[in-house]
PDB file of N, CA and C in Angstrom:
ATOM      1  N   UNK A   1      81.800  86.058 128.794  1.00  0.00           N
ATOM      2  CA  UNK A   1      81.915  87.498 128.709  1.00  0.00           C
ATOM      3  C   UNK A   1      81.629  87.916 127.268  1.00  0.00           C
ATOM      4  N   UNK A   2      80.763  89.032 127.381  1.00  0.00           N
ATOM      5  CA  UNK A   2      80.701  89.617 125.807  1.00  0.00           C
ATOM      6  C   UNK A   2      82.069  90.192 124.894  1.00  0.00           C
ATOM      7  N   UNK A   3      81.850  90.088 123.524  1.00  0.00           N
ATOM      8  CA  UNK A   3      82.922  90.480 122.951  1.00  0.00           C
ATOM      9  C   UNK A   3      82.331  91.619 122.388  1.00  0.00           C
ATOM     10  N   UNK A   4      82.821  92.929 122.111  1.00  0.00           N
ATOM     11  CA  UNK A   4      82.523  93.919 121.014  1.00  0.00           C
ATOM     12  C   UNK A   4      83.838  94.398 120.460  1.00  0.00           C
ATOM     13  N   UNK A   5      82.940  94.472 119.113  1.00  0.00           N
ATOM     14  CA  UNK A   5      84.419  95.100 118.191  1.00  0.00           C
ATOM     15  C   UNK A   5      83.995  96.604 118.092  1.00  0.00           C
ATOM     16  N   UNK A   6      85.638  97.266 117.915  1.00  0.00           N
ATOM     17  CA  UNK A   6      85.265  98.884 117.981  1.00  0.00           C
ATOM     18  C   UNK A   6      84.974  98.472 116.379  1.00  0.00           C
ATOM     19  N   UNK A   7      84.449  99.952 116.075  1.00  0.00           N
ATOM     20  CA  UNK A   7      84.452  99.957 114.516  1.00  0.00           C
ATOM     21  C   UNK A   7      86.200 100.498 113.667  1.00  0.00           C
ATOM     22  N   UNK A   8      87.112 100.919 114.560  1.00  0.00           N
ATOM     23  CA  UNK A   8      88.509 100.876 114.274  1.00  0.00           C
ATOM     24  C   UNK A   8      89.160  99.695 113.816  1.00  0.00           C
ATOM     25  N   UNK A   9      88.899  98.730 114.775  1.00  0.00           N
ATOM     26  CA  UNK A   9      89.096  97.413 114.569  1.00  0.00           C
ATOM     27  C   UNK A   9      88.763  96.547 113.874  1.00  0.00           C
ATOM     28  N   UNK A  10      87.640  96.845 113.294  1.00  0.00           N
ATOM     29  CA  UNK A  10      86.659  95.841 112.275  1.00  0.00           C
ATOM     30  C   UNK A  10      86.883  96.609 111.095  1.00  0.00           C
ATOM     31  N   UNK A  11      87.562  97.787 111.239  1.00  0.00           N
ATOM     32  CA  UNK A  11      88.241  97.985 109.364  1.00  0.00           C
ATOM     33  C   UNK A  11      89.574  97.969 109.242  1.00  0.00           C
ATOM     34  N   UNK A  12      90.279  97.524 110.127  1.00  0.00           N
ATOM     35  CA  UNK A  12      91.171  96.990 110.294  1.00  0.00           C
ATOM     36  C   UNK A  12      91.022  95.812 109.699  1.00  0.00           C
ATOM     37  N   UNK A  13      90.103  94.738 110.373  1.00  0.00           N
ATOM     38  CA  UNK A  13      90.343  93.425 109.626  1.00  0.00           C
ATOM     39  C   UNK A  13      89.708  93.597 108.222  1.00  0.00           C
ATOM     40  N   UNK A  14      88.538  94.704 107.695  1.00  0.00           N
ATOM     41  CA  UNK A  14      88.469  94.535 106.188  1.00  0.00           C
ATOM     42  C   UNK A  14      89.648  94.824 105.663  1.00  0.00           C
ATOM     43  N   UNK A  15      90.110  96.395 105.563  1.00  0.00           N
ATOM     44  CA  UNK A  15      91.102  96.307 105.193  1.00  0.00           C
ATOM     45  C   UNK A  15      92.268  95.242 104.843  1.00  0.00           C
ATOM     46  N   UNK A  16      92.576  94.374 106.031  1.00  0.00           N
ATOM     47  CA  UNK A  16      93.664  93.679 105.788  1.00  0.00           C
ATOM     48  C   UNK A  16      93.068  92.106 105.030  1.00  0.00           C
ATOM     49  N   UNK A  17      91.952  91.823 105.325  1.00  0.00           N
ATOM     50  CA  UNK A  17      91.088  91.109 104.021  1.00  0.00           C
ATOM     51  C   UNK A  17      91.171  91.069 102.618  1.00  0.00           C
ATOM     52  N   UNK A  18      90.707  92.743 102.861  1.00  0.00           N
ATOM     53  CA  UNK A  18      90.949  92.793 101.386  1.00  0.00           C
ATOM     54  C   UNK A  18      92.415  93.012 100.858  1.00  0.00           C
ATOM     55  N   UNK A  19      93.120  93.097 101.666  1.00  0.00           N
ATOM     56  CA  UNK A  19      94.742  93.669 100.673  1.00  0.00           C
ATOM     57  C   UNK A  19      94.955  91.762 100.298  1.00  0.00           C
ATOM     58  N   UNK A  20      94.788  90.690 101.589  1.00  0.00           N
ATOM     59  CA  UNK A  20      94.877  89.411 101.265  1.00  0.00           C
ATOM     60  C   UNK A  20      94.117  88.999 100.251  1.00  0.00           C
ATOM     61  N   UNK A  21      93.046  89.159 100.116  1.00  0.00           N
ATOM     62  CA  UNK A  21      92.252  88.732  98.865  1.00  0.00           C
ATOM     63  C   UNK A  21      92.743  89.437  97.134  1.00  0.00           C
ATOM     64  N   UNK A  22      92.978  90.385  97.399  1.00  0.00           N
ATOM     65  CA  UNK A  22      93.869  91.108  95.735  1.00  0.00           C
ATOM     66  C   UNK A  22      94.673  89.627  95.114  1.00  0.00           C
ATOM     67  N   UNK A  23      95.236  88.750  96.614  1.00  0.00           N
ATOM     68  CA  UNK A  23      96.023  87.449  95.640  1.00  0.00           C
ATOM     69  C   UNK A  23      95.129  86.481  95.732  1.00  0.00           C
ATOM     70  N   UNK A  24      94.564  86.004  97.074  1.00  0.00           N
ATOM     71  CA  UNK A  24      94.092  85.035  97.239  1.00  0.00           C
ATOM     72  C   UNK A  24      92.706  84.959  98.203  1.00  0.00           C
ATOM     73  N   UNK A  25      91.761  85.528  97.437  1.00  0.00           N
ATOM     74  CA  UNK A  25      90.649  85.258  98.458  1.00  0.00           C
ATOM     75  C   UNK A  25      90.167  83.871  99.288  1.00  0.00           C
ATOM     76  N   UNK A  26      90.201  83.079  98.798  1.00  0.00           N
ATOM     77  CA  UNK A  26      89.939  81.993 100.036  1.00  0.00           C
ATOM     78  C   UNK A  26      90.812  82.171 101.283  1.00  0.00           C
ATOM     79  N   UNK A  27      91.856  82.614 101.198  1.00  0.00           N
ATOM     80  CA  UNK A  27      93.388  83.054 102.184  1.00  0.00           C
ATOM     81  C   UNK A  27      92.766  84.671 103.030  1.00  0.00           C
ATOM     82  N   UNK A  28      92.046  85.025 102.285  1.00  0.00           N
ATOM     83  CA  UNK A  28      91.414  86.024 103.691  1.00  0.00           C
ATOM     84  C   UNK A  28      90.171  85.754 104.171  1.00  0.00           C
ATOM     85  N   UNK A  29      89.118  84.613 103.445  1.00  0.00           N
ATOM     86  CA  UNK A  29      88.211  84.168 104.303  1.00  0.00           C
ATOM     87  C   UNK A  29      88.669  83.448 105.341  1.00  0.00           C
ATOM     88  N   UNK A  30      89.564  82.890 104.940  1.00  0.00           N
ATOM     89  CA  UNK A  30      90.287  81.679 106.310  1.00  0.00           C
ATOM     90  C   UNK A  30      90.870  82.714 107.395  1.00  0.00           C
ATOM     91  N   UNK A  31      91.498  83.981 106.667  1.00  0.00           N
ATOM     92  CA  UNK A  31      92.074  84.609 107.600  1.00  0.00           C
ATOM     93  C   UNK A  31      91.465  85.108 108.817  1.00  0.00           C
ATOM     94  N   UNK A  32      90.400  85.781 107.771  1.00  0.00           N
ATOM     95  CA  UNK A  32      89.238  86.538 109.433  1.00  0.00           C
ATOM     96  C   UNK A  32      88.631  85.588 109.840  1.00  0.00           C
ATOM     97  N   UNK A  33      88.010  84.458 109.018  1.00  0.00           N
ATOM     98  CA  UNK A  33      87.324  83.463 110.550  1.00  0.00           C
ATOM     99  C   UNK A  33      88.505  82.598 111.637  1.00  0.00           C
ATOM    100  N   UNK A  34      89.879  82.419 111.352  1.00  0.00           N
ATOM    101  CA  UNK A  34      90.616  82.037 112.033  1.00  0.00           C
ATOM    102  C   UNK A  34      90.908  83.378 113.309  1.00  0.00           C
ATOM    103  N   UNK A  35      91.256  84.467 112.380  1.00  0.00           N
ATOM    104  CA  UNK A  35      90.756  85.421 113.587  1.00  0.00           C
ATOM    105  C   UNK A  35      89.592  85.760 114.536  1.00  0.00           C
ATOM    106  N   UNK A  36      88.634  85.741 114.049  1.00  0.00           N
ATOM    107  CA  UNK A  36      87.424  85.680 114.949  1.00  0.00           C
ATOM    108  C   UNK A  36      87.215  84.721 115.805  1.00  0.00           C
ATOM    109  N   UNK A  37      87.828  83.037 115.504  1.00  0.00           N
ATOM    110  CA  UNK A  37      87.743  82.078 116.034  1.00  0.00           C
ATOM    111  C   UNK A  37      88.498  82.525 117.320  1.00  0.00           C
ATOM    112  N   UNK A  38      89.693  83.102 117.477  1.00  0.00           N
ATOM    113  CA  UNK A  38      90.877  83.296 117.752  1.00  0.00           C
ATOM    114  C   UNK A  38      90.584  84.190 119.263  1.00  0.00           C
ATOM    115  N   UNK A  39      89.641  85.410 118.546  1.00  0.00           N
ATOM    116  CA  UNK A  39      89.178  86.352 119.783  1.00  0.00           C
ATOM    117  C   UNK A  39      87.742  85.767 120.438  1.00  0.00           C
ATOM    118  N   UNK A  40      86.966  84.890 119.794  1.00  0.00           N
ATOM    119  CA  UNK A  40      86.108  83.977 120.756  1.00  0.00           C
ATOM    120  C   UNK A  40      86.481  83.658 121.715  1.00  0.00           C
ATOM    121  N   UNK A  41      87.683  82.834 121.860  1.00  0.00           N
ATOM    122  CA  UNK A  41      88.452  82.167 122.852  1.00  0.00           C
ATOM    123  C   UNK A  41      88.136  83.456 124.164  1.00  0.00           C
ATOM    124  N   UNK A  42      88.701  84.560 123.719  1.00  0.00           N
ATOM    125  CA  UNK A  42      88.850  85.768 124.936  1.00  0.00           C
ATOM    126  C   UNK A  42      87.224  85.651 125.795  1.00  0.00           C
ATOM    127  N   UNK A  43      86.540  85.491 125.735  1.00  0.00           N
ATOM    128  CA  UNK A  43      85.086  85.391 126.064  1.00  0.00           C
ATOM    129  C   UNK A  43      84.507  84.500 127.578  1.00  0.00           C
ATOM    130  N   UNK A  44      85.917  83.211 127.249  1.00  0.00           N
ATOM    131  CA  UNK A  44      85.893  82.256 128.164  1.00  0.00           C
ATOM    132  C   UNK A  44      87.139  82.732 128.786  1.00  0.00           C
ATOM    133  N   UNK A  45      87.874  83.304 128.492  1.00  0.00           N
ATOM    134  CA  UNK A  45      89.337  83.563 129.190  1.00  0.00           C
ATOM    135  C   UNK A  45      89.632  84.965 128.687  1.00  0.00           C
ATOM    136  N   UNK A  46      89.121  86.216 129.422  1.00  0.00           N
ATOM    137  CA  UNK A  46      89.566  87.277 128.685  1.00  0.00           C
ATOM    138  C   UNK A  46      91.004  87.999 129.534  1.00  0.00           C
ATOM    139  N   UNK A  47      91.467  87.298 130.198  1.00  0.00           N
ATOM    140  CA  UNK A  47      93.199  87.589 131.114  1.00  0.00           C
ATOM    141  C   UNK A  47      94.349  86.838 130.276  1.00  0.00           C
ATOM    142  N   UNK A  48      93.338  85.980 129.234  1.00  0.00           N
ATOM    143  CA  UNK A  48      94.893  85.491 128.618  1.00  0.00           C
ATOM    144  C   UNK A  48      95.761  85.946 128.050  1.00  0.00           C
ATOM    145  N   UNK A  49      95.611  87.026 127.359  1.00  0.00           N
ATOM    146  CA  UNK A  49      96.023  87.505 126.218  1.00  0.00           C
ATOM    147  C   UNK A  49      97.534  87.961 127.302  1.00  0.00           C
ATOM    148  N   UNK A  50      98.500  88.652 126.806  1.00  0.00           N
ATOM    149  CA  UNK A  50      99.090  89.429 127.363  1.00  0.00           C
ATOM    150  C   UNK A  50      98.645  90.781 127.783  1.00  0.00           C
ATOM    151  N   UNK A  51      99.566  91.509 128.986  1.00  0.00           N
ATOM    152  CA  UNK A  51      99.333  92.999 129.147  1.00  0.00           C
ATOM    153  C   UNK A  51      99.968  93.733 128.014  1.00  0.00           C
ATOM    154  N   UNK A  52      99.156  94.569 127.575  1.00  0.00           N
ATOM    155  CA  UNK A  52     100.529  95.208 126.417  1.00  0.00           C
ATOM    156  C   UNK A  52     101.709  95.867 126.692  1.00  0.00           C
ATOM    157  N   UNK A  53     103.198  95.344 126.509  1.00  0.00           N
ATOM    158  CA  UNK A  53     104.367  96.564 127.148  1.00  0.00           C
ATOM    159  C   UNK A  53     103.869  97.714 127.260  1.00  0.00           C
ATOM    160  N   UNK A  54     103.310  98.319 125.719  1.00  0.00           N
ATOM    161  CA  UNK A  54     103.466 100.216 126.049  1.00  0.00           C
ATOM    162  C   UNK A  54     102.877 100.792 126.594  1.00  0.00           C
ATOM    163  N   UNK A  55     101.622  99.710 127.101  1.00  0.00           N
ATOM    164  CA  UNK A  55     100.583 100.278 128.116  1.00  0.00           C
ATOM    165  C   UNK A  55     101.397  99.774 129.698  1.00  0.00           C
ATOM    166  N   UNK A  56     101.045  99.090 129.733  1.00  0.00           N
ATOM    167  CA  UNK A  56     101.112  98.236 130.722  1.00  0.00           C
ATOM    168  C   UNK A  56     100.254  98.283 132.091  1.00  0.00           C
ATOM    169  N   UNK A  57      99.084  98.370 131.332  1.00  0.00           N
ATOM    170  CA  UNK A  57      97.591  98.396 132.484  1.00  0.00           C
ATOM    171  C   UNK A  57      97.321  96.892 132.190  1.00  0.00           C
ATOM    172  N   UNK A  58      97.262  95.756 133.349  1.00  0.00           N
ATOM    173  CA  UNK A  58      96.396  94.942 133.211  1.00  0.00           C
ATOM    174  C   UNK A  58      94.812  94.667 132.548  1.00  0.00           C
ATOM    175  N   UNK A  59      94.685  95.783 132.054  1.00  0.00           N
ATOM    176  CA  UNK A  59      93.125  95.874 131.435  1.00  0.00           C
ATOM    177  C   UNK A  59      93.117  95.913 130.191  1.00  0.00           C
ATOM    178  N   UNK A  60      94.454  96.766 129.926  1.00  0.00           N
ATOM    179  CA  UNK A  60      94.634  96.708 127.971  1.00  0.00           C
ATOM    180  C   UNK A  60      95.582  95.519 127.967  1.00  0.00           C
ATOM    181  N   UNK A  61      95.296  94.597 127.231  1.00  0.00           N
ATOM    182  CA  UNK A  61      96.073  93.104 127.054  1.00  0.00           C
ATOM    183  C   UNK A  61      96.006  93.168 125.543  1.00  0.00           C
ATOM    184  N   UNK A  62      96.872  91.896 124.785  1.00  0.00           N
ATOM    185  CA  UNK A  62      96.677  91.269 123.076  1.00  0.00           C
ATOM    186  C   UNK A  62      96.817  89.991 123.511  1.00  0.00           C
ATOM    187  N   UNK A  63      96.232  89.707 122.302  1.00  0.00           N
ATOM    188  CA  UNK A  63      96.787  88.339 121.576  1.00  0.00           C
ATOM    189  C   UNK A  63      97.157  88.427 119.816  1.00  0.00           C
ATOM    190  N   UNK A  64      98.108  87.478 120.285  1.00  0.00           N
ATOM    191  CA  UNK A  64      98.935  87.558 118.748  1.00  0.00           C
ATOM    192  C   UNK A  64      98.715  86.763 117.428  1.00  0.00           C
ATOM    193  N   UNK A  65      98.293  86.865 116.742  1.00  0.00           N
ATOM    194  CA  UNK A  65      97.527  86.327 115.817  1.00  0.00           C
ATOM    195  C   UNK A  65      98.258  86.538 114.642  1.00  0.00           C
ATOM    196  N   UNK A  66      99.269  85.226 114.052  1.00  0.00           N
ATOM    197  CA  UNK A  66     100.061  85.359 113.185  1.00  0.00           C
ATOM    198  C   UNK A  66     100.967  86.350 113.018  1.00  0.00           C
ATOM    199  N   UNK A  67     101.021  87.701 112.550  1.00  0.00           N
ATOM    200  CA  UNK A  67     102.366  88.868 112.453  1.00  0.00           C
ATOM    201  C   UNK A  67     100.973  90.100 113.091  1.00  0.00           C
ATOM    202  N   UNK A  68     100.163  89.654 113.393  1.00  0.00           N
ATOM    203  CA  UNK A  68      99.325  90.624 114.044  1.00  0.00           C
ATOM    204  C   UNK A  68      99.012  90.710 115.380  1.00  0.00           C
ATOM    205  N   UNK A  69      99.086  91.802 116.232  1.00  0.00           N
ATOM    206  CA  UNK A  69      98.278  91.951 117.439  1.00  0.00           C
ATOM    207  C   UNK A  69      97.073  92.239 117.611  1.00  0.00           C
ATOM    208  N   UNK A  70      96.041  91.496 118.524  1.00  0.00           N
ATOM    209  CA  UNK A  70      95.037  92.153 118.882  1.00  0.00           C
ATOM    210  C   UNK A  70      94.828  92.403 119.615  1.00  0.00           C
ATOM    211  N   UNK A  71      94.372  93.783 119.939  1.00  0.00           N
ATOM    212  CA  UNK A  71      94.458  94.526 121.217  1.00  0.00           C
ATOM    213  C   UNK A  71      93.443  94.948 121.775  1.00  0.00           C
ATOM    214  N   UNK A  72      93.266  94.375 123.305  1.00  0.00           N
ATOM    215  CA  UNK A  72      91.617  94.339 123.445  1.00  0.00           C
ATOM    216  C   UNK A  72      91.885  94.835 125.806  1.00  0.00           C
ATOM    217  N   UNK A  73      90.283  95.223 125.274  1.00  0.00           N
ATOM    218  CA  UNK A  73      90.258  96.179 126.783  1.00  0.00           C
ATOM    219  C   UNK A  73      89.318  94.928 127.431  1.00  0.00           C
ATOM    220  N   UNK A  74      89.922  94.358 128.718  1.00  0.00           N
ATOM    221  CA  UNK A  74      89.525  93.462 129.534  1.00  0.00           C
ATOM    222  C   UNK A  74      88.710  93.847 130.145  1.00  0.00           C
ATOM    223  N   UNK A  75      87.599  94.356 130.467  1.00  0.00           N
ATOM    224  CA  UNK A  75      86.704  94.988 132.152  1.00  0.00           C
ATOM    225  C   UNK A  75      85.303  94.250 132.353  1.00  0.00           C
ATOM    226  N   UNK A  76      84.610  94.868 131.935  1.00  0.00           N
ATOM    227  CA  UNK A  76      82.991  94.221 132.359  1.00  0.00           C
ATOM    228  C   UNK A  76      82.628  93.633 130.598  1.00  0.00           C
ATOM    229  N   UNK A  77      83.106  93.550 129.813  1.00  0.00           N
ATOM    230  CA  UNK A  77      83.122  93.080 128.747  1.00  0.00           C
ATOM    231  C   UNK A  77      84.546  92.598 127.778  1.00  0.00           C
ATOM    232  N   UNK A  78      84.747  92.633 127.037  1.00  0.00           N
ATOM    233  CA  UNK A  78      86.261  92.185 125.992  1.00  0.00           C
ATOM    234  C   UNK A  78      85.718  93.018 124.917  1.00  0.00           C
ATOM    235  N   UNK A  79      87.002  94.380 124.836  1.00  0.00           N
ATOM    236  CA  UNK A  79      86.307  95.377 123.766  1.00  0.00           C
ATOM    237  C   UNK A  79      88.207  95.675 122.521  1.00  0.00           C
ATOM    238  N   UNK A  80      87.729  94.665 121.972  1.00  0.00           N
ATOM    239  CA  UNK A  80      88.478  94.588 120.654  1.00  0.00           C
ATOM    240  C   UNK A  80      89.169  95.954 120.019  1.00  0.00           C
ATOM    241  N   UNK A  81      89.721  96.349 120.349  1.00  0.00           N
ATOM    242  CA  UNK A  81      90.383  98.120 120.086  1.00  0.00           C
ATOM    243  C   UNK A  81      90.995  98.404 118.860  1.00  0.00           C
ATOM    244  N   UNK A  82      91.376  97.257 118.349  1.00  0.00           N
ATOM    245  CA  UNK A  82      92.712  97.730 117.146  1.00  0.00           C
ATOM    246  C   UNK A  82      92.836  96.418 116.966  1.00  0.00           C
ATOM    247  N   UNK A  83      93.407  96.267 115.225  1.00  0.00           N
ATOM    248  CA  UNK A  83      94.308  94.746 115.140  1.00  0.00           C
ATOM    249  C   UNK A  83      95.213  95.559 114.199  1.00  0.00           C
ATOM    250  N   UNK A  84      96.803  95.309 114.500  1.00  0.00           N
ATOM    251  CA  UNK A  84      97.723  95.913 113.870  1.00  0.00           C
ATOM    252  C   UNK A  84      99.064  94.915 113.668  1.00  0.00           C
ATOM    253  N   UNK A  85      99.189  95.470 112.596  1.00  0.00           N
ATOM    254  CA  UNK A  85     100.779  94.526 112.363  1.00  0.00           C
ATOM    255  C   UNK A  85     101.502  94.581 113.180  1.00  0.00           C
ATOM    256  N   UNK A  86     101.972  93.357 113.740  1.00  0.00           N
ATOM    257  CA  UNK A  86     103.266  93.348 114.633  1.00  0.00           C
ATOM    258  C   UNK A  86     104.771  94.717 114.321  1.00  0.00           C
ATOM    259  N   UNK A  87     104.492  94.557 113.601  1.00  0.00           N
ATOM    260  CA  UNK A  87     105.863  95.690 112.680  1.00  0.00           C
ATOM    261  C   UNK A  87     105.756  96.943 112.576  1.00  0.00           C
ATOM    262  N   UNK A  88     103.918  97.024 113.390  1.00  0.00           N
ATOM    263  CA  UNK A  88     103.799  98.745 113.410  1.00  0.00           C
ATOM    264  C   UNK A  88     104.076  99.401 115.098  1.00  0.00           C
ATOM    265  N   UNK A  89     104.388 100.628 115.062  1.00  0.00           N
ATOM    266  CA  UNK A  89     104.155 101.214 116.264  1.00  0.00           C
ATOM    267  C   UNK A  89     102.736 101.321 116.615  1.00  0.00           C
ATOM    268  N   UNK A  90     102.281 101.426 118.060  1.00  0.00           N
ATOM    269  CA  UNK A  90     100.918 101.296 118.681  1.00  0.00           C
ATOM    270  C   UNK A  90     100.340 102.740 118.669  1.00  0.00           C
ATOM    271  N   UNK A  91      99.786 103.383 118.475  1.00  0.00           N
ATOM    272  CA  UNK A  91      99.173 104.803 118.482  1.00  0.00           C
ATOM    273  C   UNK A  91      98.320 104.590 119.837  1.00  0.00           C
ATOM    274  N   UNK A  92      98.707 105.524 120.559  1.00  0.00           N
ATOM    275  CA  UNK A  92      97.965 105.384 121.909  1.00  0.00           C
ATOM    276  C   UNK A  92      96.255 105.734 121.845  1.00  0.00           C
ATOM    277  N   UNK A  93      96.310 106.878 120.598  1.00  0.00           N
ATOM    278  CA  UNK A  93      94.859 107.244 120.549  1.00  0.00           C
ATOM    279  C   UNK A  93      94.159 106.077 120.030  1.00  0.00           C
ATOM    280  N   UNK A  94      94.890 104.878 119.422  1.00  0.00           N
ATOM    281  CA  UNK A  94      93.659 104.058 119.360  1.00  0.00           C
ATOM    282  C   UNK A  94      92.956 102.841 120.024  1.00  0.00           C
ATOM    283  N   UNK A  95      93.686 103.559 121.452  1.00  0.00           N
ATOM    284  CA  UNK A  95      92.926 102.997 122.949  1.00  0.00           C
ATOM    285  C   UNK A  95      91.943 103.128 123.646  1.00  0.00           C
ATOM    286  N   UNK A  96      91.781 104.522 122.717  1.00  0.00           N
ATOM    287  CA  UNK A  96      90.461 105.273 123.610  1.00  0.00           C
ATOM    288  C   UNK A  96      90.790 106.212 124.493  1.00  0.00           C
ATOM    289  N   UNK A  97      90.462 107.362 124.634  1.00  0.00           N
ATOM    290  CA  UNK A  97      90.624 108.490 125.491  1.00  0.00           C
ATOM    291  C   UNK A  97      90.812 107.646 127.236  1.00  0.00           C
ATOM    292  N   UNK A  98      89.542 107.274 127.642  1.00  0.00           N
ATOM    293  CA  UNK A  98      89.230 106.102 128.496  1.00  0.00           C
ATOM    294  C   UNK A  98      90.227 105.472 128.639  1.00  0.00           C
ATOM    295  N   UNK A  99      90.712 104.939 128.135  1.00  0.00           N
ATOM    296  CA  UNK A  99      91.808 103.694 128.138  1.00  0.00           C
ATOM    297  C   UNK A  99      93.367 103.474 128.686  1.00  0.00           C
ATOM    298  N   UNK A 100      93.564 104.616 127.921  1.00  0.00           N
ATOM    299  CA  UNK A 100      95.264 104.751 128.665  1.00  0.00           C
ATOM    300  C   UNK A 100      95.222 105.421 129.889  1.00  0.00           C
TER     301      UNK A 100
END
């Protein structure tokens, strides 16, 4: 199955790149390719992840990736929505109008 990243999501992971790199850049190259490695997996198995509680549509699922969620829309593709700190609340708008 194809993967696409929203563009929400993919400055999400710069962002959180770069706040890791201010100490230790090799520690956010490892970070995002361990992440990317991470949402590959979804491609061959995109039901693994969990359903998300606050949704709780079988179609919006995560996977948890160190103190982060990634939150991704299961259907005719795997569409990467958001990656957010475990420690934050979920903003529904960044599901997609579509989505919830």
């Amino acid at each position: 199955m194809k993967i696409v990243w929203s563009p929400l999501a993919l400055a999400r992971v710069e962002d959180t790149a770069r706040y890791i790199a201010e100490d230790n850049p090799d520690a956010a190259v490892r970070w995002v390719e361990d992440l990317f490695a991470t949402v590959e997996r979804l491609a061959d198995f995109p039901k693994s992840g969990r359903i998300v509680p606050e949704v709780g549509s079988p179609r919006i699922r995560e996977v948890i990736f160190g103190t982060y969620r990634v939150i991704y829309s299961a259907k005719n593709q795997v569409e990467i929505l958001t990656v957010r700190r475990s420690s934050q609340l979920l903003r529904m708008s960044e599901l997609g109008e579509d989505e919830t």
